[in-house]
N, C-alpha and C. Protein backbone atom coordinates (compact mmCIF):
# COMPACT_ATOMS: atom_id res chain seq x y z
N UNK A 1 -7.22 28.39 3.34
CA UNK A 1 -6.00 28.33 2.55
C UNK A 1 -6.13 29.35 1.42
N UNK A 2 -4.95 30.27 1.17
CA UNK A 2 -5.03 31.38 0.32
C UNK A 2 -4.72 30.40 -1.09
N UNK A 3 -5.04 31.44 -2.13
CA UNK A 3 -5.27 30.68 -3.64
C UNK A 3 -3.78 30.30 -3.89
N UNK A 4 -2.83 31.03 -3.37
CA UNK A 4 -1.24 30.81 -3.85
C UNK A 4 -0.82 30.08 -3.20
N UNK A 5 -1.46 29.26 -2.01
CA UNK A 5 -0.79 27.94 -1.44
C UNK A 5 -2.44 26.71 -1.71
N UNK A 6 -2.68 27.29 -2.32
CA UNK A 6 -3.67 26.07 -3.21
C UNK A 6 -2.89 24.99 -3.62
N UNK A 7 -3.19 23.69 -3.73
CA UNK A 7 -2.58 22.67 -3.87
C UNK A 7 -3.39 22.45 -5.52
N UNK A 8 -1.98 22.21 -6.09
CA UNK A 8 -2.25 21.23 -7.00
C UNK A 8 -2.94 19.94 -7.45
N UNK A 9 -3.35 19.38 -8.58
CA UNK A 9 -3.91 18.17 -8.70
C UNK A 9 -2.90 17.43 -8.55
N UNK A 10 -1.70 17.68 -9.23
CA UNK A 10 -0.33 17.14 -8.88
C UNK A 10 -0.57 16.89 -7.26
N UNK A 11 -0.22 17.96 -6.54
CA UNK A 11 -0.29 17.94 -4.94
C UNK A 11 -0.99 17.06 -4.28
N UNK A 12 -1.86 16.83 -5.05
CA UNK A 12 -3.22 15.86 -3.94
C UNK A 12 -3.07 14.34 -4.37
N UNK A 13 -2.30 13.94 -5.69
CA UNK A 13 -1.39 12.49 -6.05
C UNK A 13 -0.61 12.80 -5.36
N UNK A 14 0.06 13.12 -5.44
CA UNK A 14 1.46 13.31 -4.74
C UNK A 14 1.00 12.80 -2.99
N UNK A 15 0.42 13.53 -2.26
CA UNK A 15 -0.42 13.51 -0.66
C UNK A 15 -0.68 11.54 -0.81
N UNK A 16 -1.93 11.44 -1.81
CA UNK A 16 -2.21 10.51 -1.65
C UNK A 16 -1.30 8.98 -2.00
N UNK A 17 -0.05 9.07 -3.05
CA UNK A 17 0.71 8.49 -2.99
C UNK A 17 1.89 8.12 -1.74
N UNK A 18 2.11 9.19 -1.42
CA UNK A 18 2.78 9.38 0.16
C UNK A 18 2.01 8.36 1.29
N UNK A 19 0.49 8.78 1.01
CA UNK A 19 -0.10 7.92 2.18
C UNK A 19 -0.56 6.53 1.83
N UNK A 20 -0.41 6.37 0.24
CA UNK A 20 -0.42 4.70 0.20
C UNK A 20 0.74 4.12 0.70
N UNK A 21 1.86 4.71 0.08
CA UNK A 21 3.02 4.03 0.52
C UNK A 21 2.97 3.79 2.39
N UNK A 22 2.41 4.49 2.68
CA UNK A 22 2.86 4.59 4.16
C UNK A 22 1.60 3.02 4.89
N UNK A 23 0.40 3.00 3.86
CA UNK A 23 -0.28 1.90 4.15
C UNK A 23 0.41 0.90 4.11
N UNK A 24 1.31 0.95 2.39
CA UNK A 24 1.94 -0.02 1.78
C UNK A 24 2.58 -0.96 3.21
N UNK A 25 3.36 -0.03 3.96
CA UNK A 25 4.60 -0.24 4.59
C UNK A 25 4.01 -0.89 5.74
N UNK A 26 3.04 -0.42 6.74
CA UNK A 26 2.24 -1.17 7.57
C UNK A 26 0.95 -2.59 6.80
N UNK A 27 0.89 -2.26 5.84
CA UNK A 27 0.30 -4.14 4.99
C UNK A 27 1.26 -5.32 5.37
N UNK A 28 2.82 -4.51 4.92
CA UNK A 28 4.02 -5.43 4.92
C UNK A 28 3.77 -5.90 6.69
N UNK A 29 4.11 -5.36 7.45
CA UNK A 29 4.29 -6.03 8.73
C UNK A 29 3.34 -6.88 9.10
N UNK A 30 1.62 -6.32 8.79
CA UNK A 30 0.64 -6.87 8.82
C UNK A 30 0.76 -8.53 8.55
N UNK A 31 1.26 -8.33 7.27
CA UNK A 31 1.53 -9.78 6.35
C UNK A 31 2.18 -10.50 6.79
N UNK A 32 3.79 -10.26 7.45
CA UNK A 32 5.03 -10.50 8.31
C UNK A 32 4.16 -11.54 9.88
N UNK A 33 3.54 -10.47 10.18
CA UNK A 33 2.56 -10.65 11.66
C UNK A 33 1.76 -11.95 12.12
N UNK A 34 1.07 -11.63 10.67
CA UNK A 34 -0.41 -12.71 10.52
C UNK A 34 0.58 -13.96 10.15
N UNK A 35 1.90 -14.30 9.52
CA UNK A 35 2.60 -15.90 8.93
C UNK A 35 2.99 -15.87 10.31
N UNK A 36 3.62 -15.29 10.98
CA UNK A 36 4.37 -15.74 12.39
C UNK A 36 3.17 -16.54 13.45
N UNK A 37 2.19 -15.59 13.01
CA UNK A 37 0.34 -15.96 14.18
C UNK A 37 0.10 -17.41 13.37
N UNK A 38 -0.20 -17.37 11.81
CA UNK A 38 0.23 -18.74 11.41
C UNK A 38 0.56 -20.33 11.67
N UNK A 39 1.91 -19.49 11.61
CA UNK A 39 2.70 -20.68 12.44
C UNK A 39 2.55 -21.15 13.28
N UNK A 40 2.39 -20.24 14.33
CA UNK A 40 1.71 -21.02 15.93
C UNK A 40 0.19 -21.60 15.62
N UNK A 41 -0.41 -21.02 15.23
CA UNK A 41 -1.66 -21.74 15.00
C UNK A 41 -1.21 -22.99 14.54
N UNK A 42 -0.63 -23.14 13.38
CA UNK A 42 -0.84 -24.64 12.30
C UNK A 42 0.08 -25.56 13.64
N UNK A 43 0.86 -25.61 14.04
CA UNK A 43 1.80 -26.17 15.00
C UNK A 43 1.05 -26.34 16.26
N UNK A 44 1.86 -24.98 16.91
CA UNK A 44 1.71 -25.61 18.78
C UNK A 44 0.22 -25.54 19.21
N UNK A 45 -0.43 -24.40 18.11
CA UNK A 45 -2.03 -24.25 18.81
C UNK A 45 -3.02 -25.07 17.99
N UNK A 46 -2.37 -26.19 16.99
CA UNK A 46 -3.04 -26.69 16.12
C UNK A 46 -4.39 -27.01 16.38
N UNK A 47 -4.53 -28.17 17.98
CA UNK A 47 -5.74 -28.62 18.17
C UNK A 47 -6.58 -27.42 18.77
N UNK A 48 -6.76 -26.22 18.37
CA UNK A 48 -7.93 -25.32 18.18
C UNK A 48 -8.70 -24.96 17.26
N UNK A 49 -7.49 -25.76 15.74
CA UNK A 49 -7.88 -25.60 14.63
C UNK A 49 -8.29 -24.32 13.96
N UNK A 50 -7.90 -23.31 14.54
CA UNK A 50 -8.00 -22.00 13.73
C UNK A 50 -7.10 -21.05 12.59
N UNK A 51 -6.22 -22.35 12.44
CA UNK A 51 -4.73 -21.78 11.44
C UNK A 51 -5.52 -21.46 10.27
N UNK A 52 -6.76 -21.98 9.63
CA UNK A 52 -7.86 -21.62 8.61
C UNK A 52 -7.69 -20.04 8.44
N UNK A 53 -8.69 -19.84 9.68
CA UNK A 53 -9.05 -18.50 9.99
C UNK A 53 -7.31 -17.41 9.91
N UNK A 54 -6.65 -17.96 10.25
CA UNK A 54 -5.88 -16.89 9.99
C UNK A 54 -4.88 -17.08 8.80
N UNK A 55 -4.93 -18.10 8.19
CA UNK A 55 -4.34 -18.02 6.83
C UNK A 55 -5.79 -17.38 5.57
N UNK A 56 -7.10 -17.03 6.32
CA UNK A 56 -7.85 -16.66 5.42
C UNK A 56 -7.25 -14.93 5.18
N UNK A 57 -6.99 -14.53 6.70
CA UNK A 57 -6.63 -12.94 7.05
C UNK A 57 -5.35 -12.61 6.30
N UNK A 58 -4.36 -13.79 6.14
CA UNK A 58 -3.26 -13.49 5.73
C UNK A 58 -3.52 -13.23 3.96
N UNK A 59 -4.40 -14.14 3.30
CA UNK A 59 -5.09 -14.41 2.07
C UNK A 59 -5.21 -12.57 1.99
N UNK A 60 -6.24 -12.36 2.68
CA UNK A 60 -7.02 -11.10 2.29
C UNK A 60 -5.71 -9.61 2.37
N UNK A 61 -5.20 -9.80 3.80
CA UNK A 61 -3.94 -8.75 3.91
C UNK A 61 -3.15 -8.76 2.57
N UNK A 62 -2.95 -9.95 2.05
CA UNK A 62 -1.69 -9.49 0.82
C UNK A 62 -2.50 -9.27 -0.30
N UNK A 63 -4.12 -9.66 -0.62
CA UNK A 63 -4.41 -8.90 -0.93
C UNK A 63 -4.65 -7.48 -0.96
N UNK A 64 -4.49 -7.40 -0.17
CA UNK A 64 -4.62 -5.93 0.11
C UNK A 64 -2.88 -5.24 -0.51
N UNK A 65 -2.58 -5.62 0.24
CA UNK A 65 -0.91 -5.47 -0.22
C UNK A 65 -0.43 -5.25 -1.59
N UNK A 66 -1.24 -6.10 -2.85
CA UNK A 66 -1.21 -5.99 -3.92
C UNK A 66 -1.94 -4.69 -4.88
N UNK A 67 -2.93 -4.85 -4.33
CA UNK A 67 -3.46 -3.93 -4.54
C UNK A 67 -3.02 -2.17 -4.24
N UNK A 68 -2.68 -2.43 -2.90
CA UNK A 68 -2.03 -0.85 -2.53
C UNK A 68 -0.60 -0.74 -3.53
N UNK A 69 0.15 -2.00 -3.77
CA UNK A 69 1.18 -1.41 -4.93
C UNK A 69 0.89 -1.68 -6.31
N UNK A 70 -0.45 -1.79 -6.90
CA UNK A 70 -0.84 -1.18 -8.05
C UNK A 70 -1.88 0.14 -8.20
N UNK A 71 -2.15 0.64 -6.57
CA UNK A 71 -2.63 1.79 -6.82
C UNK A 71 -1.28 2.78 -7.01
N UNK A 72 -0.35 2.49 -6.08
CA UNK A 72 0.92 3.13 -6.02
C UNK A 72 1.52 3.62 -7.74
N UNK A 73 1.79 2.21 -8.05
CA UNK A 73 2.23 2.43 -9.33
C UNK A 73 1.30 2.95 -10.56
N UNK A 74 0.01 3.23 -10.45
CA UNK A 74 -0.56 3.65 -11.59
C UNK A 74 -0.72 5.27 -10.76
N UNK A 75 -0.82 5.65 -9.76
CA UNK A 75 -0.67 6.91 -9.48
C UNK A 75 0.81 8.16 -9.72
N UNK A 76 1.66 6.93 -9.64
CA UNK A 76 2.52 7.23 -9.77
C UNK A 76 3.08 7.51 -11.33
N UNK A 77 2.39 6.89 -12.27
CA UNK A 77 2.45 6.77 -13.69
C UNK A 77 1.47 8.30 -14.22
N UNK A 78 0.25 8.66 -13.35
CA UNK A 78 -0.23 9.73 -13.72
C UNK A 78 0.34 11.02 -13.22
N UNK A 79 1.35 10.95 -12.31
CA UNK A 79 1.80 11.86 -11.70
C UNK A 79 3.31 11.80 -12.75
N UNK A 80 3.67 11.26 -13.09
CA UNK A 80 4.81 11.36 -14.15
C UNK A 80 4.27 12.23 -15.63
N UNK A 81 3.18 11.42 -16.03
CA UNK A 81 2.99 12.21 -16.74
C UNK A 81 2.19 13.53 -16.92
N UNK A 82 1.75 14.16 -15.98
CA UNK A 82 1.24 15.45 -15.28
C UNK A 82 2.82 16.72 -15.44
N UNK A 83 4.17 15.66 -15.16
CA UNK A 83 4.81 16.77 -14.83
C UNK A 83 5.16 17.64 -16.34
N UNK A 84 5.32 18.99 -16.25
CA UNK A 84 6.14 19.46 -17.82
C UNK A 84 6.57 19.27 -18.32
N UNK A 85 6.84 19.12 -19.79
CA UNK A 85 8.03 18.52 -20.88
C UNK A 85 8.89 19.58 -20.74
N UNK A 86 10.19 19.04 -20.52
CA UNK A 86 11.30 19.95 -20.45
C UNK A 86 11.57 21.00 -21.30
N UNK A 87 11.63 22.61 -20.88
CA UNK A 87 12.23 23.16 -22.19
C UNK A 87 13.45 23.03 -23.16
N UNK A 88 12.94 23.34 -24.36
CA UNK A 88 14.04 22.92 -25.42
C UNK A 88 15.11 24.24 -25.26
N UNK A 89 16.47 23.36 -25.22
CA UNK A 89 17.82 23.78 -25.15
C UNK A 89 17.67 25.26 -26.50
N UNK A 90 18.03 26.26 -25.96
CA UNK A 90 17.89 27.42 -27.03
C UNK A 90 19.43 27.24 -27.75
């Protein structure tokens, strides 16, 4: 890569915000996934007794979930303030 399409520090928040969000967005279904798997467990598959085990996964996924939207938002807070203060009106 030549020096004039060098990426910014800006550029590489920016990249990596793009690709949290895009985690963000697959956590969500994840989370969606694992309550529906849930359900059948606690109910129709009850006597296997593993609704535990997957309300532990669901536990940990939205952790996760939380976490990816406070990396989001504090990246996003350094990338705001990275950008230039506007020039003053002459």
């Amino acid at each position: 890569m030549s020096d004039e399409h060098a990426k910014t520090p800006a550029d590489h928040i920016g990249d990596t915000v793009a690709q949290l969000k895009e985690m963000r967005h697959y956590s969500k279904n994840n989370v969606e996934t694992l309550t529906a798997e849930w359900l059948l467990f606690d109910g129709e598959l009850s006597k296997l007794k593993l609704a535990d085990k997957i309300a532990d996964l669901m536990d940990r996924q939205g952790q996760l979930h939380e976490a990816l939207e406070t990396a989001i938002t504090d990246l996003e807070d350094v990338l705001e303030k990275m950008k230039p203060a506007p020039e003053p009106e002459a």
